[in-house]
PDB file of N, CA and C in Angstrom:
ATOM      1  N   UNK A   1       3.297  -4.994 -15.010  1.00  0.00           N
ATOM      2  CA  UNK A   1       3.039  -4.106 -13.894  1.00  0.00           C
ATOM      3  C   UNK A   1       1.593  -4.299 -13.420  1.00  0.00           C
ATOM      4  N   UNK A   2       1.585  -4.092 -12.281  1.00  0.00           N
ATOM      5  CA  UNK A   2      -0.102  -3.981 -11.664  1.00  0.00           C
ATOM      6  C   UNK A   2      -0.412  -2.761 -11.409  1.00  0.00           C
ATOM      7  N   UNK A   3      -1.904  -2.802 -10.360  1.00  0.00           N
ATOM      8  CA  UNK A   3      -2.207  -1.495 -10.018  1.00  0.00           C
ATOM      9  C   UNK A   3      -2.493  -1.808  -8.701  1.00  0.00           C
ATOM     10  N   UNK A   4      -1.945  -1.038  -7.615  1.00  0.00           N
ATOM     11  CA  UNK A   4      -2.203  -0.834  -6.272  1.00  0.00           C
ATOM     12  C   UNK A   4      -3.072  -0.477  -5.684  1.00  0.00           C
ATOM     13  N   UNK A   5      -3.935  -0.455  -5.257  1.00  0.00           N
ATOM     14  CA  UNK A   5      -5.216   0.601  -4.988  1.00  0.00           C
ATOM     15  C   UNK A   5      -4.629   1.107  -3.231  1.00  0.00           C
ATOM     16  N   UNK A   6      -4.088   1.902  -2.935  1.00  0.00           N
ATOM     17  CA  UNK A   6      -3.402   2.819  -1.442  1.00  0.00           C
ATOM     18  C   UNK A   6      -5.079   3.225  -1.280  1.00  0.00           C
ATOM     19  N   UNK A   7      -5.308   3.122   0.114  1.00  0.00           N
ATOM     20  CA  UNK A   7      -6.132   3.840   1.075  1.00  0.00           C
ATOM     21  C   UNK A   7      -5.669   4.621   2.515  1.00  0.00           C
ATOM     22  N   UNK A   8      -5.330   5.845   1.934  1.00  0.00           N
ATOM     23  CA  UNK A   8      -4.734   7.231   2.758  1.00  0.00           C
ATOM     24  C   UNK A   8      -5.195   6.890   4.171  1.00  0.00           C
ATOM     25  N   UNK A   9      -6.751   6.745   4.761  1.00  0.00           N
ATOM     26  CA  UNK A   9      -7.412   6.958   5.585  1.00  0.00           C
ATOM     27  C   UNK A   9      -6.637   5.053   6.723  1.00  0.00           C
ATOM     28  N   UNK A  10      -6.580   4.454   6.002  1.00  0.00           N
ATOM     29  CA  UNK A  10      -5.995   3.331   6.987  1.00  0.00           C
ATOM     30  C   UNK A  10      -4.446   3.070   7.059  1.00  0.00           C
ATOM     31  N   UNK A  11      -3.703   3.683   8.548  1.00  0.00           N
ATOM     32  CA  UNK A  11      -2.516   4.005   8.727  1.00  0.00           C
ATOM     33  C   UNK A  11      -1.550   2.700   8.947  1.00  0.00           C
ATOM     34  N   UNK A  12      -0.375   2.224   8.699  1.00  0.00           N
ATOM     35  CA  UNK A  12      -0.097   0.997   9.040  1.00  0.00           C
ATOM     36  C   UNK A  12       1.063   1.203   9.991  1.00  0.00           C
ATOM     37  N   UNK A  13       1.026   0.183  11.383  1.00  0.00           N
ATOM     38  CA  UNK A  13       2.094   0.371  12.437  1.00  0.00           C
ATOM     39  C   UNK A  13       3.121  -0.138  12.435  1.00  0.00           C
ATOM     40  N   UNK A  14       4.067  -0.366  12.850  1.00  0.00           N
ATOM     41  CA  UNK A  14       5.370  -1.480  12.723  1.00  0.00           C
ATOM     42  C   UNK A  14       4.703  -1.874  14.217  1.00  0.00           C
ATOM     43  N   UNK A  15       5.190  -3.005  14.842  1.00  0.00           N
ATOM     44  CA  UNK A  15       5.080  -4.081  16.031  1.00  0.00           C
ATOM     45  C   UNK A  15       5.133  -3.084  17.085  1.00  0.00           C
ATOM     46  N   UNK A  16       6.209  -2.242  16.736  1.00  0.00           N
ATOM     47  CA  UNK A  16       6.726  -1.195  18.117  1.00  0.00           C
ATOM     48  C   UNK A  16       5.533   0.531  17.987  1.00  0.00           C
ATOM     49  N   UNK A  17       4.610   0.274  17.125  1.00  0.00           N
ATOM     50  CA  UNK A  17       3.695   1.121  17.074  1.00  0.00           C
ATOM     51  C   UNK A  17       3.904   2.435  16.342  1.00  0.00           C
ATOM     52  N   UNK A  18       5.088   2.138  15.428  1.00  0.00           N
ATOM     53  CA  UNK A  18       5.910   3.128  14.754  1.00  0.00           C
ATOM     54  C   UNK A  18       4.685   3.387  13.433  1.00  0.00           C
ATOM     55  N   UNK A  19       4.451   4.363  12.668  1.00  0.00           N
ATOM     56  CA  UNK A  19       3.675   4.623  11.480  1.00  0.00           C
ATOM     57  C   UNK A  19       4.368   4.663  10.604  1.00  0.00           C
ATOM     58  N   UNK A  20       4.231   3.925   9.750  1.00  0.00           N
ATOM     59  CA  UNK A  20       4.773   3.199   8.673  1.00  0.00           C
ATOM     60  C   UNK A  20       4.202   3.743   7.241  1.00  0.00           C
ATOM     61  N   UNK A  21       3.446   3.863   7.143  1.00  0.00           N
ATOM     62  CA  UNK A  21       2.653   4.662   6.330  1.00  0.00           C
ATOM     63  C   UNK A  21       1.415   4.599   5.303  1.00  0.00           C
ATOM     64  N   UNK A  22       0.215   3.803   4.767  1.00  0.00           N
ATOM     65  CA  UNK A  22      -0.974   3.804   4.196  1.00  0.00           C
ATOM     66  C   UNK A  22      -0.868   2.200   4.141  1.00  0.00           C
ATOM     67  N   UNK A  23      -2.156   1.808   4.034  1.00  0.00           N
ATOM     68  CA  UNK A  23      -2.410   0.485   3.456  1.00  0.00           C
ATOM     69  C   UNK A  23      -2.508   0.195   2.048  1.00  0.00           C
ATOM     70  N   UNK A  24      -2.280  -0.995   1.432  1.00  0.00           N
ATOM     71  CA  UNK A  24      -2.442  -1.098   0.173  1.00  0.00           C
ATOM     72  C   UNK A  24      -3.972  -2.379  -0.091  1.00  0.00           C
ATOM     73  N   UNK A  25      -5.185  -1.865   0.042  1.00  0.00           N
ATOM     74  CA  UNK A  25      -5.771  -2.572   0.276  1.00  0.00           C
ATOM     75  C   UNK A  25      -5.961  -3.330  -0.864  1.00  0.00           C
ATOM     76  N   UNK A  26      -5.874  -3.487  -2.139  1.00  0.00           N
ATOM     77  CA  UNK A  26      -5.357  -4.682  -3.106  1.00  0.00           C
ATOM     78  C   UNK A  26      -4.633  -4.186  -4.314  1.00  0.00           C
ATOM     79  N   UNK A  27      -4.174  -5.467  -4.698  1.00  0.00           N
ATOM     80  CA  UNK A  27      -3.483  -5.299  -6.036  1.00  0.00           C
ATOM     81  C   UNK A  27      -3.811  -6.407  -6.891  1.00  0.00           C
ATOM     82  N   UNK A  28      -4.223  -5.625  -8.343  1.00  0.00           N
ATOM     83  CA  UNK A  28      -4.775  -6.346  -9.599  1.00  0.00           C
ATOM     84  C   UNK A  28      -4.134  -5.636 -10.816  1.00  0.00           C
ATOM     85  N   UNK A  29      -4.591  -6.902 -11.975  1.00  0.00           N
ATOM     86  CA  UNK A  29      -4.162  -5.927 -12.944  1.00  0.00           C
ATOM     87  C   UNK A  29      -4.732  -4.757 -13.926  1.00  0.00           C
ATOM     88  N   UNK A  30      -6.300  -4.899 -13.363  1.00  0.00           N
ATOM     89  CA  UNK A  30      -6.993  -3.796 -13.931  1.00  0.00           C
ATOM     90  C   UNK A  30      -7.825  -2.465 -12.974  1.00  0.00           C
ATOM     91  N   UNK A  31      -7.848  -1.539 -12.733  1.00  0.00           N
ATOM     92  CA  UNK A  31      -8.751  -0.648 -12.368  1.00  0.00           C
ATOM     93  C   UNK A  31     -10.192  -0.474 -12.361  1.00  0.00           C
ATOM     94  N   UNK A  32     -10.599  -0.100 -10.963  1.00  0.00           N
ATOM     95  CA  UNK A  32     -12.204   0.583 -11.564  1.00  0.00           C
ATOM     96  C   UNK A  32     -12.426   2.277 -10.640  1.00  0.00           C
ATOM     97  N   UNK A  33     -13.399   2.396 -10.889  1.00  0.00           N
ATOM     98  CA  UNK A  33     -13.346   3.781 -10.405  1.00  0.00           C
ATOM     99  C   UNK A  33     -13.897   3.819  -8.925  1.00  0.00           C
ATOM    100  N   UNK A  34     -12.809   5.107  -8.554  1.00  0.00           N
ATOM    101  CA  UNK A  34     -13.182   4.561  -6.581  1.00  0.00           C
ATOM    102  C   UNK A  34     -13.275   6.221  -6.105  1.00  0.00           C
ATOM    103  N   UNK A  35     -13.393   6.320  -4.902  1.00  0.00           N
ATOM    104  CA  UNK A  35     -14.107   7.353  -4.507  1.00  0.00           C
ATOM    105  C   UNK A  35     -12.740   7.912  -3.716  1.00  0.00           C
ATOM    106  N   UNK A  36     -12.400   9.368  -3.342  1.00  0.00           N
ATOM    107  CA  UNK A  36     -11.699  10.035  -2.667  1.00  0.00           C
ATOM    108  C   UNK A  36     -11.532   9.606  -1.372  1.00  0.00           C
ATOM    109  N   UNK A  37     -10.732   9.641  -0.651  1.00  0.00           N
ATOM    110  CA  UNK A  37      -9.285   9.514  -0.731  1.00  0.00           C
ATOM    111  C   UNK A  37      -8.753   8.047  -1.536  1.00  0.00           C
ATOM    112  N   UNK A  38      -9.515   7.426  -1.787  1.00  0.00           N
ATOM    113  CA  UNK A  38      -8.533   6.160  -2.476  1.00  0.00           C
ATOM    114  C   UNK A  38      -8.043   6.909  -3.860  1.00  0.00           C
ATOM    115  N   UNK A  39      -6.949   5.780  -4.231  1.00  0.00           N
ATOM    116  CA  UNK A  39      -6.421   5.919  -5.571  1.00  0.00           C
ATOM    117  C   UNK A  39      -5.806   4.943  -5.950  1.00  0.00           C
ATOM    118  N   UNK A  40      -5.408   4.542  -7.267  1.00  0.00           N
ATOM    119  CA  UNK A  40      -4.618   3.642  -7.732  1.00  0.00           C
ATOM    120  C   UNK A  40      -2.857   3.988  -7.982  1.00  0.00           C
ATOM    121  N   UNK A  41      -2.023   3.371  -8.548  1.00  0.00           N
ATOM    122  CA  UNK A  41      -0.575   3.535  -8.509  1.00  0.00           C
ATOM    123  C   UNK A  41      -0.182   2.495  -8.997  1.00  0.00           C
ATOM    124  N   UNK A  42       0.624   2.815  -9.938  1.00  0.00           N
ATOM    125  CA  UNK A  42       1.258   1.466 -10.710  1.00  0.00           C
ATOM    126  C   UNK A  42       2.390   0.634  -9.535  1.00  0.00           C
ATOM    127  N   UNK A  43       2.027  -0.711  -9.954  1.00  0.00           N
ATOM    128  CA  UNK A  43       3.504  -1.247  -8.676  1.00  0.00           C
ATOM    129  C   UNK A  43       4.223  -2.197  -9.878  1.00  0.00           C
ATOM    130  N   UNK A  44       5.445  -2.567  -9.047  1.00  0.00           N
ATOM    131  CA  UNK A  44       5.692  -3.955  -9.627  1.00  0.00           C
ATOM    132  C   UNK A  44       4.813  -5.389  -9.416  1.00  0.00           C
ATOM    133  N   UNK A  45       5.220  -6.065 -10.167  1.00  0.00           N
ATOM    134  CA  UNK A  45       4.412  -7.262 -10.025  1.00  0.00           C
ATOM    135  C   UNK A  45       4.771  -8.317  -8.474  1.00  0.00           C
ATOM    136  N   UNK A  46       5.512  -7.752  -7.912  1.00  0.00           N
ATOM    137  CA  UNK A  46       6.247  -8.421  -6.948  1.00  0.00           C
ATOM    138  C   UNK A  46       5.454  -7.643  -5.616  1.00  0.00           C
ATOM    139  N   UNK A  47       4.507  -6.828  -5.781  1.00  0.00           N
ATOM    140  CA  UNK A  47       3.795  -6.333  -4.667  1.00  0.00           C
ATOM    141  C   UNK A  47       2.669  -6.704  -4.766  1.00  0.00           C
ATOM    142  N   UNK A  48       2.493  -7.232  -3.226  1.00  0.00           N
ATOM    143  CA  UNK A  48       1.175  -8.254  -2.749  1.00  0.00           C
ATOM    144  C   UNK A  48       0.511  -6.984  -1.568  1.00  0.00           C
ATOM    145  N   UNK A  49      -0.866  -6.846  -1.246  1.00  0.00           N
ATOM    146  CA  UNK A  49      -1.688  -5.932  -0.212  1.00  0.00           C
ATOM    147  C   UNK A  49      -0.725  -6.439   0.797  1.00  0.00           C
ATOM    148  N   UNK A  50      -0.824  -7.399   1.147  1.00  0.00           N
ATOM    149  CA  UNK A  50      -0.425  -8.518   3.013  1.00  0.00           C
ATOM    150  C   UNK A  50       0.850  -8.203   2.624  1.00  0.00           C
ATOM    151  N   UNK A  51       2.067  -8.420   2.253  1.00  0.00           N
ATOM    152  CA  UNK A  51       3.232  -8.016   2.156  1.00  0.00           C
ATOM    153  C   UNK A  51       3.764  -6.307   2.020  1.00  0.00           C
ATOM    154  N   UNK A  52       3.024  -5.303   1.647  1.00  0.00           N
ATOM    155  CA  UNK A  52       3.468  -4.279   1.666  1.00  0.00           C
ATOM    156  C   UNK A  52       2.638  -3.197   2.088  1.00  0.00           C
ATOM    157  N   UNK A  53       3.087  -2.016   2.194  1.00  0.00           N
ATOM    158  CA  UNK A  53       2.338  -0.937   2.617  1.00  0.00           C
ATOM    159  C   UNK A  53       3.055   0.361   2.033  1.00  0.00           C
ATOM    160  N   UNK A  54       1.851   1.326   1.778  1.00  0.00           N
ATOM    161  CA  UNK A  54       2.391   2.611   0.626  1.00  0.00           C
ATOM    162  C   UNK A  54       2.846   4.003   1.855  1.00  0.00           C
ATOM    163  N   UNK A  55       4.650   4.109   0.847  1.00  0.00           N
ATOM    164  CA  UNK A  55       5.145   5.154   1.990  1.00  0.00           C
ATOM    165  C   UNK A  55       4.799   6.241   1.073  1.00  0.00           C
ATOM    166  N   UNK A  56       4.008   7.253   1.596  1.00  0.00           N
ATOM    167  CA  UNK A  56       3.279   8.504   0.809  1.00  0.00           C
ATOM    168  C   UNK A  56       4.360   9.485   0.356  1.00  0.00           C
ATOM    169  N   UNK A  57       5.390   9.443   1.271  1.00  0.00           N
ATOM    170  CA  UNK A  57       6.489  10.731   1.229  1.00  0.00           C
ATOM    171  C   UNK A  57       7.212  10.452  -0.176  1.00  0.00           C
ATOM    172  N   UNK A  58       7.902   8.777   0.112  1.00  0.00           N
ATOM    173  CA  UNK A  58       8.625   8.317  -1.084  1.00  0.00           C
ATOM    174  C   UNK A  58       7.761   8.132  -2.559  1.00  0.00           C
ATOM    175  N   UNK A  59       6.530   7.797  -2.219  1.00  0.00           N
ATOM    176  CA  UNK A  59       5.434   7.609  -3.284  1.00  0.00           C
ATOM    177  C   UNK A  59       5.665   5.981  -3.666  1.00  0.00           C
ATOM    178  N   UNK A  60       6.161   5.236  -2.857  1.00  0.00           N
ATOM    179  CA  UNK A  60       7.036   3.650  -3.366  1.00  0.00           C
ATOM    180  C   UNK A  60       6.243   2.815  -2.289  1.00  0.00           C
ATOM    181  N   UNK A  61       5.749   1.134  -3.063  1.00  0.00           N
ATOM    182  CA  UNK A  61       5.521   0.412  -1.906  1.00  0.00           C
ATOM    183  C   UNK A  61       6.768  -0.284  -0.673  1.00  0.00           C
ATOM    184  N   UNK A  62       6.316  -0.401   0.140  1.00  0.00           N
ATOM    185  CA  UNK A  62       7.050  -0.942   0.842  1.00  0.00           C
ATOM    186  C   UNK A  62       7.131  -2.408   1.477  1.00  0.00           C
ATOM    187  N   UNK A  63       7.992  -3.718   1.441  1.00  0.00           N
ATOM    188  CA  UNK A  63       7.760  -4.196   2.228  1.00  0.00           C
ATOM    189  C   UNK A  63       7.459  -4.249   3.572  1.00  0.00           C
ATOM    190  N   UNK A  64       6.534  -5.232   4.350  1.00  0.00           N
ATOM    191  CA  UNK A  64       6.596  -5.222   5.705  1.00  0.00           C
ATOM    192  C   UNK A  64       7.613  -6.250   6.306  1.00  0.00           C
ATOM    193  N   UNK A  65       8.003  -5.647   7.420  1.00  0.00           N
ATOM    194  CA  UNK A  65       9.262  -6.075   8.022  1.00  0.00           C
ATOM    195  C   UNK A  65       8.400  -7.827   9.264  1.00  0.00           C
ATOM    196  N   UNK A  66       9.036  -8.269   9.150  1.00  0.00           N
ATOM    197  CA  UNK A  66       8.439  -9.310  10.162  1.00  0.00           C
ATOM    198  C   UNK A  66       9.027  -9.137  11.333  1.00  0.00           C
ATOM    199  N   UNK A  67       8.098  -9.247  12.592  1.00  0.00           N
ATOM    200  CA  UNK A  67       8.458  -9.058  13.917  1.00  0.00           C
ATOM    201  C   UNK A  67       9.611 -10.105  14.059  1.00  0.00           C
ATOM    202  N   UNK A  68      10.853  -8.610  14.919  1.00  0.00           N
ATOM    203  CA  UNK A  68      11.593  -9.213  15.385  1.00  0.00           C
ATOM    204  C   UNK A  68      11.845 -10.125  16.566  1.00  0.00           C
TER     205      UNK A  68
END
């Protein structure tokens, strides 16, 4: 498993300007200490920052969809 680091404050759009929901500005396998609003979150190893984005409601990363 890794660790996600989600940043609340940067919102992510779909193509059609839809809000999608937080950025995942990286993923590693160790932690350091970060300042409010960031946080960490365990992911699978199969989640990359550029490939996904954190849906806050579900608490789960998400892939990003590629323009249709």
């Amino acid at each position: 498993m890794l660790q996600a680091l989600i940043s609340p404050n940067e919102q992510v759009y779909s193509y059609d300007k839809t809000l999608l929901g937080e950025r995942i500005a990286q993923v590693q396998a160790d932690t350091f200490e970060v300042a409010q609003p960031l946080f960490w979150t365990t992911v699978a190893d199969t989640v990359t920052a550029e490939g996904y984005y954190w849906d806050g409601t579900q608490a789960l990363p998400i892939p990003v969809k590629p323009p249709a």
